[in-house]
Protein backbone atom coordinates (compact mmCIF):
# COMPACT_ATOMS: atom_id res chain seq x y z
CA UNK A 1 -3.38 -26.73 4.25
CA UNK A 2 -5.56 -24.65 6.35
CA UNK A 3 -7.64 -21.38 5.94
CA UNK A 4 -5.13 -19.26 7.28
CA UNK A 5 -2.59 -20.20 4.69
CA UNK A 6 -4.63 -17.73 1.96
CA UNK A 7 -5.07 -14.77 1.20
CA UNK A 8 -8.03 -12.76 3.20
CA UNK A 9 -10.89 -11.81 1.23
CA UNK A 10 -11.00 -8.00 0.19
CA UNK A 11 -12.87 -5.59 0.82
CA UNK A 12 -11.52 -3.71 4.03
CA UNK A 13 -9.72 -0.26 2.86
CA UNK A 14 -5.95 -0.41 2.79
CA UNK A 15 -3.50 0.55 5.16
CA UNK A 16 -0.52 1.89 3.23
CA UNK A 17 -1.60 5.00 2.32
CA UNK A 18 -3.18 5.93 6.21
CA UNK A 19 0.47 4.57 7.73
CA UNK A 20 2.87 6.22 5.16
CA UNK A 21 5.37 8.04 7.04
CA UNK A 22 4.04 6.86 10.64
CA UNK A 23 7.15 5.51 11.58
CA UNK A 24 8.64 8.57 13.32
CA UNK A 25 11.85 7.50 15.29
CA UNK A 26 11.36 10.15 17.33
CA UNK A 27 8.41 8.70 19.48
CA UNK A 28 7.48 5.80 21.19
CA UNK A 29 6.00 3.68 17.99
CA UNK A 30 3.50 0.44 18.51
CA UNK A 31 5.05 -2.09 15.76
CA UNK A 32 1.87 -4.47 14.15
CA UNK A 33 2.32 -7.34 11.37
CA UNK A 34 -1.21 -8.14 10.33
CA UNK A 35 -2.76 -10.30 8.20
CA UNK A 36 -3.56 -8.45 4.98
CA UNK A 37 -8.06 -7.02 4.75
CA UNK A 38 -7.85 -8.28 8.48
CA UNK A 39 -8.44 -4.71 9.76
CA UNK A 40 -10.68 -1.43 8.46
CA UNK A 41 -8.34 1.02 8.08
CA UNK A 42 -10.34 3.46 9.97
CA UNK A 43 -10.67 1.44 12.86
CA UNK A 44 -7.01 2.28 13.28
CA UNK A 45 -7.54 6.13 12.25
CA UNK A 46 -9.81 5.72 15.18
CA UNK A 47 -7.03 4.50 17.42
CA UNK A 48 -4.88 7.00 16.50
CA UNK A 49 -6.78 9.25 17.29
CA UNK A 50 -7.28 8.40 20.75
CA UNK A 51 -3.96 8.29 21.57
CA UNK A 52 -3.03 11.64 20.30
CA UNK A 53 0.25 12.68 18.53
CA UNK A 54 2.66 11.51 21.43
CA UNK A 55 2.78 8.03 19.70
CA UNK A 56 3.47 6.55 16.27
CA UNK A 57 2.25 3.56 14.37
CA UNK A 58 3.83 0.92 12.31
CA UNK A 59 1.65 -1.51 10.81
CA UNK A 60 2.57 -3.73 7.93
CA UNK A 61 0.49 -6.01 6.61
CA UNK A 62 1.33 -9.50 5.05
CA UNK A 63 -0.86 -11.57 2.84
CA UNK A 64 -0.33 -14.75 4.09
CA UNK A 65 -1.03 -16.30 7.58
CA UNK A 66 2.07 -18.42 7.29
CA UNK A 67 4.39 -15.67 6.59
CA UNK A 68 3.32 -13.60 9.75
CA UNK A 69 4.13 -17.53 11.27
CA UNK A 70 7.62 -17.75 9.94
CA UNK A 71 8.22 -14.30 10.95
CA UNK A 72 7.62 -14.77 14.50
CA UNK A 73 9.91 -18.10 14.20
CA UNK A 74 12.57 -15.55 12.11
CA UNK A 75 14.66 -14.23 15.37
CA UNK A 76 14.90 -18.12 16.61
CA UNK A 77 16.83 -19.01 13.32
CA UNK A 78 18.89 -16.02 13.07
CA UNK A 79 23.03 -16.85 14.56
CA UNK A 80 23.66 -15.70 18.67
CA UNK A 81 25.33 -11.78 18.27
CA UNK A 82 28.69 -13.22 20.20
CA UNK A 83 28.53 -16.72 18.62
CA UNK A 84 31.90 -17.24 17.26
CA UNK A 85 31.84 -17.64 13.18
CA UNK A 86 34.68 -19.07 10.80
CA UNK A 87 35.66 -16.08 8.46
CA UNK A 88 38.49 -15.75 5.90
CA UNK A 89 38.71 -12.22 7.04
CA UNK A 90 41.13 -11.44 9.53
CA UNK A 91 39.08 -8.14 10.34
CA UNK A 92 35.36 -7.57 10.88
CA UNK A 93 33.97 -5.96 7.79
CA UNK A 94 31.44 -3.55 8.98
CA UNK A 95 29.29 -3.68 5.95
CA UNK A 96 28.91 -6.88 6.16
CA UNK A 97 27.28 -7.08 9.18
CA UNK A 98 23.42 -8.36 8.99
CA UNK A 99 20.88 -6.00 10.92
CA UNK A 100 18.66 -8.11 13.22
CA UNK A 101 15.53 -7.66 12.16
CA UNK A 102 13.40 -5.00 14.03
CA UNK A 103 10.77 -7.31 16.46
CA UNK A 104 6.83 -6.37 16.20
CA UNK A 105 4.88 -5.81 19.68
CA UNK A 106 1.45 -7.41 18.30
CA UNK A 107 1.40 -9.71 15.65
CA UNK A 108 -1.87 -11.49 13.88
CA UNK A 109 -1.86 -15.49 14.27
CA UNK A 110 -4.84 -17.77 13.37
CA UNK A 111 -5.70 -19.87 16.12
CA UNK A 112 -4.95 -23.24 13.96
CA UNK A 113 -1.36 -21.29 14.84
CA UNK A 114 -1.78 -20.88 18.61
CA UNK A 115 -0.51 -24.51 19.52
CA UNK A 116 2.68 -24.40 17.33
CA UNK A 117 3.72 -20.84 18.27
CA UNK A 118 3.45 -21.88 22.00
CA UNK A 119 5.08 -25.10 21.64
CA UNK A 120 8.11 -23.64 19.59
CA UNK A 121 8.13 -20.70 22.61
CA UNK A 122 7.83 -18.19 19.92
CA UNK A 123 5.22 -15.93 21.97
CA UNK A 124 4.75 -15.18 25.46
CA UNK A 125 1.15 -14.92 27.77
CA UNK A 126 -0.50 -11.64 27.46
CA UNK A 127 -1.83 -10.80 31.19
CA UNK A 128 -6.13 -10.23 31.59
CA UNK A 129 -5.49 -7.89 34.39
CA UNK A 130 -4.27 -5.33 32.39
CA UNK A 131 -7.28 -5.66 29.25
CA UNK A 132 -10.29 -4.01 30.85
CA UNK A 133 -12.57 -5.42 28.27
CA UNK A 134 -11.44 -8.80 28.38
CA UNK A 135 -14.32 -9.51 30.39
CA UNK A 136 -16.69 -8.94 27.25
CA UNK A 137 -15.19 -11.64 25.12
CA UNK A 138 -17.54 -14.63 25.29
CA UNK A 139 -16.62 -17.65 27.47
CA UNK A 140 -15.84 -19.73 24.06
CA UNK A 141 -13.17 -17.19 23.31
CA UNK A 142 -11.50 -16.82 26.76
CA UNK A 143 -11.38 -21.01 26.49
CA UNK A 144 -10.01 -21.04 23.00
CA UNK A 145 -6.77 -18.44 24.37
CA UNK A 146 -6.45 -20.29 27.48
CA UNK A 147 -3.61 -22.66 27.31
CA UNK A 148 -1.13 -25.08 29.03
CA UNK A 149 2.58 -24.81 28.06
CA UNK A 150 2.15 -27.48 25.59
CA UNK A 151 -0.47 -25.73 23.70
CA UNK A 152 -3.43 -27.59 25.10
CA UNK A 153 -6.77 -26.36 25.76
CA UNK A 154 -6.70 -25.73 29.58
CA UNK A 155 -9.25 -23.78 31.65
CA UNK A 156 -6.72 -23.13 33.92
CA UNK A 157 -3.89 -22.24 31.56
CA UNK A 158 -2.07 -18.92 30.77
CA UNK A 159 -4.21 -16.81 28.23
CA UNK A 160 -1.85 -16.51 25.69
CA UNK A 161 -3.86 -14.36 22.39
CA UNK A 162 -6.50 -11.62 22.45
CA UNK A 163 -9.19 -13.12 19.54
CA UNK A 164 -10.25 -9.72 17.36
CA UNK A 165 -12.15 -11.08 14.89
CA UNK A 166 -13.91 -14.54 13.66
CA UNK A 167 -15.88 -16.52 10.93
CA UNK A 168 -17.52 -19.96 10.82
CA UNK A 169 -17.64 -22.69 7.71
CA UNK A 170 -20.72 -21.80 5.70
CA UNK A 171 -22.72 -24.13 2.59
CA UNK A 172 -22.51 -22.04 -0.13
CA UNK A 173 -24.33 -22.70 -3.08
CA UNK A 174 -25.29 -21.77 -6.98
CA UNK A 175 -29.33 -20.20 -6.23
CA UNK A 176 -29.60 -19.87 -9.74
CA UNK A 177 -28.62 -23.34 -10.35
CA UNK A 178 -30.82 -24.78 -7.61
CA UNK A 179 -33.84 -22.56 -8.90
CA UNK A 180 -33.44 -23.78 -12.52
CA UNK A 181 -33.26 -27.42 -11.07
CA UNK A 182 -36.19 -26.88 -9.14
CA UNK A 183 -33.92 -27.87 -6.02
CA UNK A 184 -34.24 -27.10 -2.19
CA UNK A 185 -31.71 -25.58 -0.94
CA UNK A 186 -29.34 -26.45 1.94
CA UNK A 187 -30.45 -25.72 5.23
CA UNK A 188 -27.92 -28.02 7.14
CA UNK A 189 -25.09 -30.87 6.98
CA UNK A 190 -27.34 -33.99 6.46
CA UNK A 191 -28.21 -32.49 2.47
CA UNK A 192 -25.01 -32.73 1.91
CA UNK A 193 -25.88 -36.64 1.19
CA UNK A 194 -28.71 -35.58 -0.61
CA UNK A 195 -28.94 -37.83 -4.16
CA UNK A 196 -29.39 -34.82 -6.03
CA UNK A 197 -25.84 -33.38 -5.12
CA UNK A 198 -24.05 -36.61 -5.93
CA UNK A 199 -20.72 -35.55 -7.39
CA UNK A 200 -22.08 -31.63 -7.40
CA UNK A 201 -20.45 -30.92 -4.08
CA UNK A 202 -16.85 -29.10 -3.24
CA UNK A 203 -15.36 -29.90 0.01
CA UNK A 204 -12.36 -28.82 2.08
CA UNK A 205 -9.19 -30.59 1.70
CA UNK A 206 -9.02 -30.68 5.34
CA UNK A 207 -9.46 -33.82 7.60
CA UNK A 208 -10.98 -31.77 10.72
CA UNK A 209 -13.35 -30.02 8.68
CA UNK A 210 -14.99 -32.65 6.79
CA UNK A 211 -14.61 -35.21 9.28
CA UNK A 212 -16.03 -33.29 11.55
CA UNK A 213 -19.12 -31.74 9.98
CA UNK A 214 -19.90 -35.91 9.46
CA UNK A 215 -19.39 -35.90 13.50
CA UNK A 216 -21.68 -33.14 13.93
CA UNK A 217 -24.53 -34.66 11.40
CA UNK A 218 -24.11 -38.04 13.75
CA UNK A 219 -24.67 -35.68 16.52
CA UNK A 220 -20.89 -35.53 17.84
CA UNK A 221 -18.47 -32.76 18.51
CA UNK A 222 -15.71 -31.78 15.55
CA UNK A 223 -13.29 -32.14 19.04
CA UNK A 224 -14.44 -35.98 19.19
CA UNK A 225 -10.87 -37.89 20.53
CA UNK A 226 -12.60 -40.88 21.55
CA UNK A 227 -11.65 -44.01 19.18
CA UNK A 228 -13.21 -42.96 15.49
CA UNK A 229 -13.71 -46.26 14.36
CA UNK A 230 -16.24 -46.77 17.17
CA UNK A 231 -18.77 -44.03 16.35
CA UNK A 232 -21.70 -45.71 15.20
CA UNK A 233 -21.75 -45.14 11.13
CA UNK A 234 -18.91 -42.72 10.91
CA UNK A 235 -17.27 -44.54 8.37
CA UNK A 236 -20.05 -45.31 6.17
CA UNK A 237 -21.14 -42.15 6.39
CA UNK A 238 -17.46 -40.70 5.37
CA UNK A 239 -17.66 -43.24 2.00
CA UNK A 240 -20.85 -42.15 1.38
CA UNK A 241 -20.54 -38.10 1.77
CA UNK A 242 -16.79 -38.91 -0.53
CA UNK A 243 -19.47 -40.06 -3.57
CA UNK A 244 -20.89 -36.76 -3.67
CA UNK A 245 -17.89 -35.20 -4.07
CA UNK A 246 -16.22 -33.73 -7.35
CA UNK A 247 -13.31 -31.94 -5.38
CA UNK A 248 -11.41 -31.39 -2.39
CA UNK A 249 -9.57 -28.69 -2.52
CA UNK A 250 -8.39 -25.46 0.01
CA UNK A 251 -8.32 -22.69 -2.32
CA UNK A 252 -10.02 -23.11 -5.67
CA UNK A 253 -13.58 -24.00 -4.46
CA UNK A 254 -15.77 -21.35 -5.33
CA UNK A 255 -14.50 -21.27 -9.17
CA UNK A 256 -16.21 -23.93 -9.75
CA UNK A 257 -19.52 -23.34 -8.06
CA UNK A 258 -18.98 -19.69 -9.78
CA UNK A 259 -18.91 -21.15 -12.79
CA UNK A 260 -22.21 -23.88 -12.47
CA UNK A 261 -19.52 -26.80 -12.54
CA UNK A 262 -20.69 -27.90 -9.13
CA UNK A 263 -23.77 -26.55 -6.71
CA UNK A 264 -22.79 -26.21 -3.52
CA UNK A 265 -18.80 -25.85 -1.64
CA UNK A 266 -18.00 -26.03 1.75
CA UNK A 267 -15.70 -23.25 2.69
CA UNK A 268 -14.92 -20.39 5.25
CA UNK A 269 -17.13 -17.57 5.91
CA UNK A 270 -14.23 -14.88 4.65
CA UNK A 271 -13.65 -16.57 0.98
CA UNK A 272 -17.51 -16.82 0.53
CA UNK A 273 -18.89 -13.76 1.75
CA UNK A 274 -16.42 -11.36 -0.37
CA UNK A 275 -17.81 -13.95 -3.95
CA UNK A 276 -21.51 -13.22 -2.85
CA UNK A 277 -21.00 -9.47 -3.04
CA UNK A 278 -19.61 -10.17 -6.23
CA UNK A 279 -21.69 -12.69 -7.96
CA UNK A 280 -25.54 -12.52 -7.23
CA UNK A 281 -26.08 -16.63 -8.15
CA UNK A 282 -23.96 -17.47 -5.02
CA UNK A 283 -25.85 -17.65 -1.73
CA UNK A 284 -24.89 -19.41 1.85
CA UNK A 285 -26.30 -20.95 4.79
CA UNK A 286 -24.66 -21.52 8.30
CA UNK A 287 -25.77 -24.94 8.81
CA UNK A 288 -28.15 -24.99 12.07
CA UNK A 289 -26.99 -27.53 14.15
CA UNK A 290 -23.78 -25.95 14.49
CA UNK A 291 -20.35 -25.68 12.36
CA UNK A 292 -16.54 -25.07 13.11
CA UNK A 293 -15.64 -21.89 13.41
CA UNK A 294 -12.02 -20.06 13.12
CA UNK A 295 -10.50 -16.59 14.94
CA UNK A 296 -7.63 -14.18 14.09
CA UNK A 297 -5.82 -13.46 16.94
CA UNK A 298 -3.37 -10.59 18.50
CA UNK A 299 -0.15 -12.28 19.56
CA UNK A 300 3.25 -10.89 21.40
CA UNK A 301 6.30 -12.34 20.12
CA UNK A 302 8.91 -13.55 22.74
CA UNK A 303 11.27 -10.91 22.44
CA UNK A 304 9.33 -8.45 23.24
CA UNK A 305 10.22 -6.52 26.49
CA UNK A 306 8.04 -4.86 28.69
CA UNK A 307 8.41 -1.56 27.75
CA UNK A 308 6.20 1.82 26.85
CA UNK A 309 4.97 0.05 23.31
CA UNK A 310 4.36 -2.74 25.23
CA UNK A 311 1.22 -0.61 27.12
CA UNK A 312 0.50 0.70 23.66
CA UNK A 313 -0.34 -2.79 22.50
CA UNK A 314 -2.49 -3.60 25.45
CA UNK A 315 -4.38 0.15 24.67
CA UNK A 316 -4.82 -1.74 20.91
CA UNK A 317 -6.08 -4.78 22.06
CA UNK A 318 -8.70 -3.39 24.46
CA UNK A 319 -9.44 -0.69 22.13
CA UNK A 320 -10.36 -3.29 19.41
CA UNK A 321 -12.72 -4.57 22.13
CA UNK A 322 -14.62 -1.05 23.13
CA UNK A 323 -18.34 -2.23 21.46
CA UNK A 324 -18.34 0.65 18.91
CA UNK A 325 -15.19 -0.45 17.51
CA UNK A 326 -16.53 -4.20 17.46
CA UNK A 327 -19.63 -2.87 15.69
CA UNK A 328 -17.16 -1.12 12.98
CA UNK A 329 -14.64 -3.68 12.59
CA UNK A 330 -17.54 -6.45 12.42
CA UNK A 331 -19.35 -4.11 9.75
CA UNK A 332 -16.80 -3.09 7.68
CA UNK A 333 -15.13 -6.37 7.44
CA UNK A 334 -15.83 -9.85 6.29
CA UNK A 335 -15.81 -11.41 9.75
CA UNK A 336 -16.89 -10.18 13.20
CA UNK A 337 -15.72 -9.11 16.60
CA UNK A 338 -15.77 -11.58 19.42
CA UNK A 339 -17.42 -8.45 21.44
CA UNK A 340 -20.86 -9.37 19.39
CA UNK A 341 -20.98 -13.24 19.27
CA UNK A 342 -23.64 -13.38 22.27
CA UNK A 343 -25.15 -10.21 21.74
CA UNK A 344 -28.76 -10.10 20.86
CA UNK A 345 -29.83 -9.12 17.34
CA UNK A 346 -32.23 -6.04 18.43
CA UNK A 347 -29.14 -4.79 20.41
CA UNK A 348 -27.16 -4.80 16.74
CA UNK A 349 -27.01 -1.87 14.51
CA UNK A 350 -29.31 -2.42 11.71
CA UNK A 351 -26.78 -3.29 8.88
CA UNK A 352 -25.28 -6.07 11.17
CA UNK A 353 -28.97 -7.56 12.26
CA UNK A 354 -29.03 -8.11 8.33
CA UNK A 355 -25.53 -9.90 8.80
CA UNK A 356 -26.87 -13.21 9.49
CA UNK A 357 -24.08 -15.51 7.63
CA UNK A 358 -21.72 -12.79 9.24
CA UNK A 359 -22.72 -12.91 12.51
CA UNK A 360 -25.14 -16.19 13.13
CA UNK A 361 -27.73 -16.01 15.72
CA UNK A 362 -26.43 -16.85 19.18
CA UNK A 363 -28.45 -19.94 19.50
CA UNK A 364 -26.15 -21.39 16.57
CA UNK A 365 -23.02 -20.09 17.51
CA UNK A 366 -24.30 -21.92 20.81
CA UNK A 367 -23.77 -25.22 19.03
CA UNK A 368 -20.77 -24.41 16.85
CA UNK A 369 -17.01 -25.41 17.77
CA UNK A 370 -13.57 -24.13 17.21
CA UNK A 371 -11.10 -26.84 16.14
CA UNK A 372 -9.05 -27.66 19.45
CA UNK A 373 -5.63 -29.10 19.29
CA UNK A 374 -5.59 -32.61 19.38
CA UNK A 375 -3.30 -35.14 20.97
CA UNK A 376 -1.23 -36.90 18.59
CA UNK A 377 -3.24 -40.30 19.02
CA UNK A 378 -6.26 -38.64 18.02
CA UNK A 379 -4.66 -37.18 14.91
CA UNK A 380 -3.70 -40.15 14.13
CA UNK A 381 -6.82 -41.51 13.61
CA UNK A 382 -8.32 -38.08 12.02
CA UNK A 383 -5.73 -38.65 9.32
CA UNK A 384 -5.81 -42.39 9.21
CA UNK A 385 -9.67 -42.51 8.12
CA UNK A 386 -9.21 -39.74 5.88
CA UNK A 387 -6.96 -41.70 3.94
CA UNK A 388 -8.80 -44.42 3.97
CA UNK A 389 -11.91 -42.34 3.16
CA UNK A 390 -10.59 -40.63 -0.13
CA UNK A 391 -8.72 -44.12 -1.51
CA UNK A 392 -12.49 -44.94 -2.29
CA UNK A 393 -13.63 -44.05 -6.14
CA UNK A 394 -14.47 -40.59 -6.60
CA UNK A 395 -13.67 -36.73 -5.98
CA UNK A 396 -9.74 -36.09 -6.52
CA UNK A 397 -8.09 -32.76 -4.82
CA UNK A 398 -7.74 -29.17 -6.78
């Protein structure tokens, strides 16, 4: 399981009611699937706006990242038009004819997605030259798009997504707890091992993540394909940070930290910012020497022609990237534009200078890593020690 499998926290204004009836047939309409509270909805009022009354826009949001993934594989699976078919019926019965499903111009895809999509050919390269504010995305997020055919991480590779928003992995933890304890709280990875967390800790069901935040507390990269049984105290370190676990677990690890039954989870930046609006005894940290961080991406399905929607999405995309829109997307969402990750916090608006677990100061975000794809050796092993790891006593999964 992975982040993108869930639901995105709330708190970004719906879409239905601003895109009822935008549909018109009658002009050239820019067709978006989106991950559900991925977008402010006036961001896109925005948009519209720009573009004046000569175009029409269709955006339907979908709760889950995997759904907008098994949508883009949907035209793949569906039978060739003049495929020959066994049929009892000696005529064709018109109304029993299936409608191909209408194809999307943009579509949202986590990048934990990018590899498979491009492996399985289910998108095709977006082109730079024609995204006049691609040169404000930070290097890190030009890399992370940049891709061979196979999915890889290449410098030299095709850019393949346009990255409009991202998050990191924060510590989260009960303050009220901690303060009735008389405990210090978390600054970074190492007190996770503290003694007085043991068994009082939720962590990730996810071998990358917790694997590598133990890689980055030994001073190594969460990327780290070299062979894992050779890093100097990895191993004892795993068994030890396993002890202090009560649960592992994807989707259900604020409840308990909510509710007192543990003090501190390890979790993404969207599911923990939305629970410390709403509950005041829940506070976060980004750890400082760095964390993992994740990005929701804009993604063309194969299909897709070039045609006049086809410029409309590349208008989107750079529009998403203009700085005021980055400011507004970044502020009235729970995760931030690309556009702002180096920018310096006296060049922020107020409200997002505040935004520290939102937006962590460049000299972190410095340190911090997306998950690359790995070759299937190195998984391997990632998966392989994990096992190993959680056959130990302790912490079962939720």
């Amino acid at each position: 399981m992975n982040r993108r499998f869930f639901i995105a926290g709330a708190g970004t204004l719906t879409l239905t009611n601003l895109l009822a009836g935008c549909g018109d047939q009658s002009r050239q309409t820019l067709r978006v699937q989106l991950l559900k509270n991925s977008l402010p909805a006036l961001v896109l009022s925005l948009f519209r706006k720009e573009i004046g009354q000569g175009f029409a826009l269709d955006f339907k949001p979908q709760s889950q990242m995997r759904v907008l993934f098994e949508q883009l594989q949907l035209p793949h699976r569906l039978p060739v038009a003049n495929e020959q078919k066994p049929s009892s019926f000696p005529l064709p019965i018109p109304f029993m004819a299936s409608k191909a499903p209408q194809i999307p111009d943009l579509v949202t895809l986590g990048d934990y997605w990018l590899a498979k999509a491009i492996q399985q050919k289910l998108i095709q390269p977006l082109d730079p030259a024609q995204l006049k504010n691609w040169k404000n995305l930070p290097q890190a997020w030009q890399t992370l798009v940049r891709r061979n055919a196979e999915g890889q991480i290449d410098p030299a590779g095709k850019v393949w997504a346009a990255p409009y928003r991202w998050g990191t992995v924060l510590i989260a933890y009960n303050r009220k707890k901690f303060k009735s304890l008389g405990l210090k709280p978390p600054q970074d990875w190492s007190d996770l091992w503290r003694e007085d967390l043991r068994e009082r800790i939720s962590l990730l069901d996810q071998p990358r993540e917790v694997i590598g935040l133990t890689l980055k507390k030994l001073g190594k990269s969460y990327n780290t394909q070299e062979d894992l049984r050779k890093v100097t105290n990895l191993k004892e370190e795993l068994s030890r940070l396993h002890r202090q676990a009560k649960l592992y677990s994807s989707n259900a690890y604020l409840q308990p930290l909510i509710l007192g039954d543990t003090l501190v989870a390890v979790g993404w930046s969207n599911d923990i910012l939305p629970a410390i609006a709403q509950y005041q005894e829940i506070a976060a940290v980004v750890p400082k020497s760095g964390t993992s961080l994740w990005a929701d991406l804009w993604v063309k399905p194969a299909q897709v022609s070039g045609n006049s929607s086809s410029e409309l999405a590349y208008k989107w995309i750079d529009f998403c990237w203009q700085p005021d829109i980055a400011s507004l997307l970044s502020s009235q969402s729970k995760a931030a534009s690309p556009v702002l990750a180096q920018t310096k916090r006296t060049e922020l608006s107020k409200e997002l200078q505040k935004a520290t677990l939102l937006l962590p100061d460049p000299e972190i975000i410095s340190k911090s890593e997306f998950l690359n794809p790995l070759p299937a050796t190195a998984l391997e092993q990632y998966n392989s020690l994990w096992l190993e790891m959680r056959r130990g006593p302790g912490a079962t999964s939720a």
